[in-house]
N, C-alpha and C. Protein backbone atom coordinates (compact mmCIF):
# COMPACT_ATOMS: atom_id res chain seq x y z
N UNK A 1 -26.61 14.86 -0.21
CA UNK A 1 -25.44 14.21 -0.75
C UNK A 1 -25.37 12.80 -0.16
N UNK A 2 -25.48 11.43 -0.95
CA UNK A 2 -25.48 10.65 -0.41
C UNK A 2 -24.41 10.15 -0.34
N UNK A 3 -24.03 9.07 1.25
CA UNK A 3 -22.90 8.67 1.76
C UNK A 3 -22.43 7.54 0.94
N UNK A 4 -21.18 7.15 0.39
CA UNK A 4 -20.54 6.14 -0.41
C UNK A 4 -21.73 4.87 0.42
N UNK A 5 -21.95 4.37 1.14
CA UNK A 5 -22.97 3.14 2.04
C UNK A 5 -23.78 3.52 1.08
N UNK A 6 -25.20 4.22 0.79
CA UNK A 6 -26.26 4.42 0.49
C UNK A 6 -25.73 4.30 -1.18
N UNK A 7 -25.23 4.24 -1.82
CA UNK A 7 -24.54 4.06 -3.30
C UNK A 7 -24.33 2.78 -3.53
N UNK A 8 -23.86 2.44 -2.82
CA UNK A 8 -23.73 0.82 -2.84
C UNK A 8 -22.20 0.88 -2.96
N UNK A 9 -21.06 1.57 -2.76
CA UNK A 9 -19.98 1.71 -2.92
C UNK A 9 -19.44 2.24 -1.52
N UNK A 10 -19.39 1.22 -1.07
CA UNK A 10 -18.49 1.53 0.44
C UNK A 10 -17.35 1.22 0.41
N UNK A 11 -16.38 1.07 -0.40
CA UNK A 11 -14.97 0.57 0.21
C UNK A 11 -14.14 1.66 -0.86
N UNK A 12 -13.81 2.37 -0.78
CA UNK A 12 -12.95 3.39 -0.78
C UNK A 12 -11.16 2.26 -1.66
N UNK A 13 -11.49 2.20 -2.76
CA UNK A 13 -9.82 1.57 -3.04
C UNK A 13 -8.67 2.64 -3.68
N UNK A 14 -9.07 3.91 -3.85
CA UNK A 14 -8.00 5.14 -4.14
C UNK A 14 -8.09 6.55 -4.28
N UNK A 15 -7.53 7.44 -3.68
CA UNK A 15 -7.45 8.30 -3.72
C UNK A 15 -6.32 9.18 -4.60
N UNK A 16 -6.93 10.46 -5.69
CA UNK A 16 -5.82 11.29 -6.00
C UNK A 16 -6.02 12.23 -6.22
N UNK A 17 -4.76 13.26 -5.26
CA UNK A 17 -5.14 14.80 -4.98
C UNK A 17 -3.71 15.11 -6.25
N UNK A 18 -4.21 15.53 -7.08
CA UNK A 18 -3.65 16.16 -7.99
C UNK A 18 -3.36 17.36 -7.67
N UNK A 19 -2.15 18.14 -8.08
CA UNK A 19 -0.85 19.20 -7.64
C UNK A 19 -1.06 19.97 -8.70
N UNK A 20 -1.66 21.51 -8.59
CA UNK A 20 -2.01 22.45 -9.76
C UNK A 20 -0.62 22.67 -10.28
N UNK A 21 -0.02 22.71 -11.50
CA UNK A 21 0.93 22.93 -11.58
C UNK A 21 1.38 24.88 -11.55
N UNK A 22 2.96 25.21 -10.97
CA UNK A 22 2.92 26.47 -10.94
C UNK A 22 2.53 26.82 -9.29
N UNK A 23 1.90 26.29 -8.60
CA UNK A 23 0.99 26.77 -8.07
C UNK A 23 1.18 25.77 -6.59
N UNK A 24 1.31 24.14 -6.64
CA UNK A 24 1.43 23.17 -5.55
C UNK A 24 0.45 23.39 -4.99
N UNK A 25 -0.44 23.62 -5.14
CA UNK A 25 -2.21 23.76 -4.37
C UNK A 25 -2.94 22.32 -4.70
N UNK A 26 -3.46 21.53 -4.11
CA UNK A 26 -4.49 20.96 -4.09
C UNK A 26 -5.91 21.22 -4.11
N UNK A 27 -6.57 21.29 -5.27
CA UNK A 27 -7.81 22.16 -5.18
C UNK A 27 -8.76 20.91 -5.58
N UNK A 28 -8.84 19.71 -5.67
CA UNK A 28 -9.71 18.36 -6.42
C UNK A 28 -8.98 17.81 -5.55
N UNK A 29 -9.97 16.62 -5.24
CA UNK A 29 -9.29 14.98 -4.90
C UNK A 29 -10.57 14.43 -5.66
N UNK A 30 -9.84 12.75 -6.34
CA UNK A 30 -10.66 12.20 -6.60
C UNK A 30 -10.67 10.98 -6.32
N UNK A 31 -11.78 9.93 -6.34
CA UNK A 31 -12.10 8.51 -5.51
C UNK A 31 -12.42 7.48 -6.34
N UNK A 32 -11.69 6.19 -6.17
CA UNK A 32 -12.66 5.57 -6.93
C UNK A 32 -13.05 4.55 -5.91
N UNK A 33 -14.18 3.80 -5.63
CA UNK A 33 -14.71 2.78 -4.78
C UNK A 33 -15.13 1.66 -5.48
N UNK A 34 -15.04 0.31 -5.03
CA UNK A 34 -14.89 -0.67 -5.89
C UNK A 34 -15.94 -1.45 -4.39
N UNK A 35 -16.73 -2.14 -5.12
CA UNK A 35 -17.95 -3.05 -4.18
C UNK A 35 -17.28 -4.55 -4.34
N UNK A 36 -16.47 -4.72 -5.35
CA UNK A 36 -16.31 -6.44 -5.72
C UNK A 36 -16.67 -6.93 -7.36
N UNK A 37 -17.54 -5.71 -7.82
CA UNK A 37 -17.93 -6.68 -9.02
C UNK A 37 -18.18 -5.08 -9.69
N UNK A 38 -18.17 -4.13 -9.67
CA UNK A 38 -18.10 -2.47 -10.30
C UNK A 38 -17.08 -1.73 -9.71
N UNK A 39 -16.74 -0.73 -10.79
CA UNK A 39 -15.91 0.50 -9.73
C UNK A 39 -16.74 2.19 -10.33
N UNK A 40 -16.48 2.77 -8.95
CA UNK A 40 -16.98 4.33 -9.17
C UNK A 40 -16.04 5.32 -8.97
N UNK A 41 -15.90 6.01 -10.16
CA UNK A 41 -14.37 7.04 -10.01
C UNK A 41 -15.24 8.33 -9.80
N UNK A 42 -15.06 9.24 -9.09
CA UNK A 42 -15.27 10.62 -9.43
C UNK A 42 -14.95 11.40 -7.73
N UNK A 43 -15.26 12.84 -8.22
CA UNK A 43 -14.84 13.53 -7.77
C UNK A 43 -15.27 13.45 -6.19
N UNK A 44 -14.95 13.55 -5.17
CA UNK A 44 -14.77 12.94 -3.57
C UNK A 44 -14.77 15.05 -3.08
N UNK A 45 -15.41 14.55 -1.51
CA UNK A 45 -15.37 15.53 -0.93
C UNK A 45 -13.82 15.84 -0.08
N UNK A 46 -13.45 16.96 -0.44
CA UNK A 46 -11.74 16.84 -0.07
C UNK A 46 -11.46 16.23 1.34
N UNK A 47 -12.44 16.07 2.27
CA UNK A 47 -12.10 15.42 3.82
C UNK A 47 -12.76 14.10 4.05
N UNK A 48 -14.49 14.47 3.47
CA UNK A 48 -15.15 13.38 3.97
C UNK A 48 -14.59 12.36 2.82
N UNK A 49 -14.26 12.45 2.03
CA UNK A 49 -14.30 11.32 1.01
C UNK A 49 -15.34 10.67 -0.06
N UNK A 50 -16.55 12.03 0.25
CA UNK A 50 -17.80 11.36 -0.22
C UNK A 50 -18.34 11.85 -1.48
N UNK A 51 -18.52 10.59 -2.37
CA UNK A 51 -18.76 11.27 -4.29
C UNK A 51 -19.50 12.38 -4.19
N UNK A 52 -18.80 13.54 -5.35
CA UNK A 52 -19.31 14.50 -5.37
C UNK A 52 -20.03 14.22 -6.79
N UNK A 53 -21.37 13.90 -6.76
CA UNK A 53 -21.66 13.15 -8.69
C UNK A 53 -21.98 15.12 -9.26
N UNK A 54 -22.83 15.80 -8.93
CA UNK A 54 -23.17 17.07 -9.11
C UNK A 54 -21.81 17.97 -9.04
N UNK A 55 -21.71 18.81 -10.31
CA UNK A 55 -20.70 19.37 -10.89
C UNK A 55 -19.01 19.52 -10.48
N UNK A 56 -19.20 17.54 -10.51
CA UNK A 56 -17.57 17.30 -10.63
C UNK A 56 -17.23 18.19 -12.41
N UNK A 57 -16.03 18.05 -11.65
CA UNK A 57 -14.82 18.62 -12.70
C UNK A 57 -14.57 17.74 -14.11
N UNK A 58 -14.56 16.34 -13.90
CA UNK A 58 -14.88 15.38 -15.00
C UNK A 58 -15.32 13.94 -14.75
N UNK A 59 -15.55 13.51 -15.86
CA UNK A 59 -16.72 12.49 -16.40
C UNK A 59 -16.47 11.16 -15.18
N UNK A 60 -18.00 11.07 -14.73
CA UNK A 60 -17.73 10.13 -13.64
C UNK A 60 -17.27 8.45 -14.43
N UNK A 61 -16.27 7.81 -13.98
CA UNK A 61 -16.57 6.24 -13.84
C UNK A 61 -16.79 5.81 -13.93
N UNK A 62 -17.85 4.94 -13.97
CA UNK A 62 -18.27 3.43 -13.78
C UNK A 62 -18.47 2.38 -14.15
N UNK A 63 -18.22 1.38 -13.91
CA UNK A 63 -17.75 0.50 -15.10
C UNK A 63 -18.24 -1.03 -14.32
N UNK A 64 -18.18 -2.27 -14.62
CA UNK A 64 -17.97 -3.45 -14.37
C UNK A 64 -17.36 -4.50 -14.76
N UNK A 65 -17.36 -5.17 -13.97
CA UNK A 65 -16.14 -6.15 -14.64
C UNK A 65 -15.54 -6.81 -13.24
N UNK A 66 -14.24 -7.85 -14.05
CA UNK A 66 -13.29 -8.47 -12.99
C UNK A 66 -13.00 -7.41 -11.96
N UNK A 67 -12.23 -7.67 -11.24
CA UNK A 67 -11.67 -7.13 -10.57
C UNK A 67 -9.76 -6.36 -11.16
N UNK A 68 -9.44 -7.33 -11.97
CA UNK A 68 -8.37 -6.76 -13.13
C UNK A 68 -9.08 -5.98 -13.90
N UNK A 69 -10.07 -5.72 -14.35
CA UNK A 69 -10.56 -5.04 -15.40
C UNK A 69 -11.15 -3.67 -14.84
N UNK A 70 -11.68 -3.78 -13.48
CA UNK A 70 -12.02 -2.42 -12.44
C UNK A 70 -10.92 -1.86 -12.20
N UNK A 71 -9.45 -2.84 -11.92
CA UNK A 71 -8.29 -1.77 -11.55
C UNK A 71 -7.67 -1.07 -12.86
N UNK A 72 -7.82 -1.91 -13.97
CA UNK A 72 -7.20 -0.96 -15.38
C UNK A 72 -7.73 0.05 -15.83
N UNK A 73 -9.34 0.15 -15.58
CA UNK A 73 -9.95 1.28 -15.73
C UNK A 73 -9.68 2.70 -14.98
N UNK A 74 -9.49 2.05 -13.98
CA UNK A 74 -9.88 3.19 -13.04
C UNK A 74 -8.28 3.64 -13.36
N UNK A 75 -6.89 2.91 -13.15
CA UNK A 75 -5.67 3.47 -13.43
C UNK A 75 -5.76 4.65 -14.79
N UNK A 76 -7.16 3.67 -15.80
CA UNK A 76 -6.60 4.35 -17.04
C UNK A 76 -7.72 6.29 -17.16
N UNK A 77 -8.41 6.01 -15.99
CA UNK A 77 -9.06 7.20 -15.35
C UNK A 77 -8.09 7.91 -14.61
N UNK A 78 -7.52 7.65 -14.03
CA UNK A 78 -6.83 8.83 -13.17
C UNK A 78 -5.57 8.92 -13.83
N UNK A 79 -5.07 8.19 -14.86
CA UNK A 79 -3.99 8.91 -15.62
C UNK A 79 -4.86 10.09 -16.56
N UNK A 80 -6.19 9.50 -17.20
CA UNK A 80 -6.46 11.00 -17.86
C UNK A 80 -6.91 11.79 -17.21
N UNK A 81 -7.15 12.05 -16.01
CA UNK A 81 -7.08 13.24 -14.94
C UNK A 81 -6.07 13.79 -14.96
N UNK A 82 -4.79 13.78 -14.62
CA UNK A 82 -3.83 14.02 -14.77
C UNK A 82 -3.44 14.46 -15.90
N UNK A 83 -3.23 14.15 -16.68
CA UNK A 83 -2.40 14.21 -18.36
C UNK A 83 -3.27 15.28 -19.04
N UNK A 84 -4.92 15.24 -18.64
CA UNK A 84 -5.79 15.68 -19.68
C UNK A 84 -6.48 17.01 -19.05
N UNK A 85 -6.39 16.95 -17.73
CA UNK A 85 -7.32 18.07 -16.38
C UNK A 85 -7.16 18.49 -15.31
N UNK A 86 -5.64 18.09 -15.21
CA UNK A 86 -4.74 18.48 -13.83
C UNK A 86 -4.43 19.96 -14.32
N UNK A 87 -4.80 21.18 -13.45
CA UNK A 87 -5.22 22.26 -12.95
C UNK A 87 -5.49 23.28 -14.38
N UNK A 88 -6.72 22.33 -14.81
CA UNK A 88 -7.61 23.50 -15.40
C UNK A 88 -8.82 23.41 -15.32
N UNK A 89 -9.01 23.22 -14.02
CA UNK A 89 -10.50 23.73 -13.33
C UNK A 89 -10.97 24.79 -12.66
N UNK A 90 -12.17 25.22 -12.94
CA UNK A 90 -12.09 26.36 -11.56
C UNK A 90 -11.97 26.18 -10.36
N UNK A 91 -11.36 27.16 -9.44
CA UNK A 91 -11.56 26.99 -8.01
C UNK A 91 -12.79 27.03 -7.54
C-alpha cells in the first residue's frame, strides 16, 4: 500500500467520515490530497490516512486544474458521497 509521499500526493486537504444513518457508526473515511496543481479523492485508511485505491467503496478522484477548480471538484465529490453512498456499503 503506498504512502500518500510515494503518490505524489502528500498534503492531506480533507477529510470525511460519513455517519451510517440509523446506526451513528463510522464505517468509511474519505481523503482528498491536493499537490498544488491535481487533487486525489478516495477512500483513506480510517487512522493512517493512507489512499485505499483497491476496493474503495466509490469512484476514485482525480482531476487537475486551478486550485478553485480542485476545491469544486472535490466539494462536488464528497457531496455525492454523501447524498448518493452514505451507508450503503458493506462493512
Amino acid at each position: 500500500m503506498p504512502h500518500p509521499e510515494e503518490t505524489g500526493f502528500a498534503h492531506l486537504l480533507a477529510l470525511l467520515f460519513p455517519v451510517t444513518p440509523g446506526t451513528d457508526a463510522i464505517t468509511r473515511v474519505f481523503g482528498a490530497f491536493f499537490d498544488g496543481q491535481s487533487v486525489l479523492g478516495t477512500e483513506v485508511h480510517n487512522q493512517m490516512y493512507i489512499p485505499q485505491f483497491h476496493g474503495s467503496v466509490v469512484e476514485v478522484l482525480h482531476a487537475a486544474g486551478s486550485p478553485v477548480r480542485c476545491a469544486a471538484l472535490t466539494a462536488d465529490w464528497f457531496e455525492r458521497i454523501l447524498r448518493d453512498e452514505a451507508g450503503n456499503w458493506p462493512l
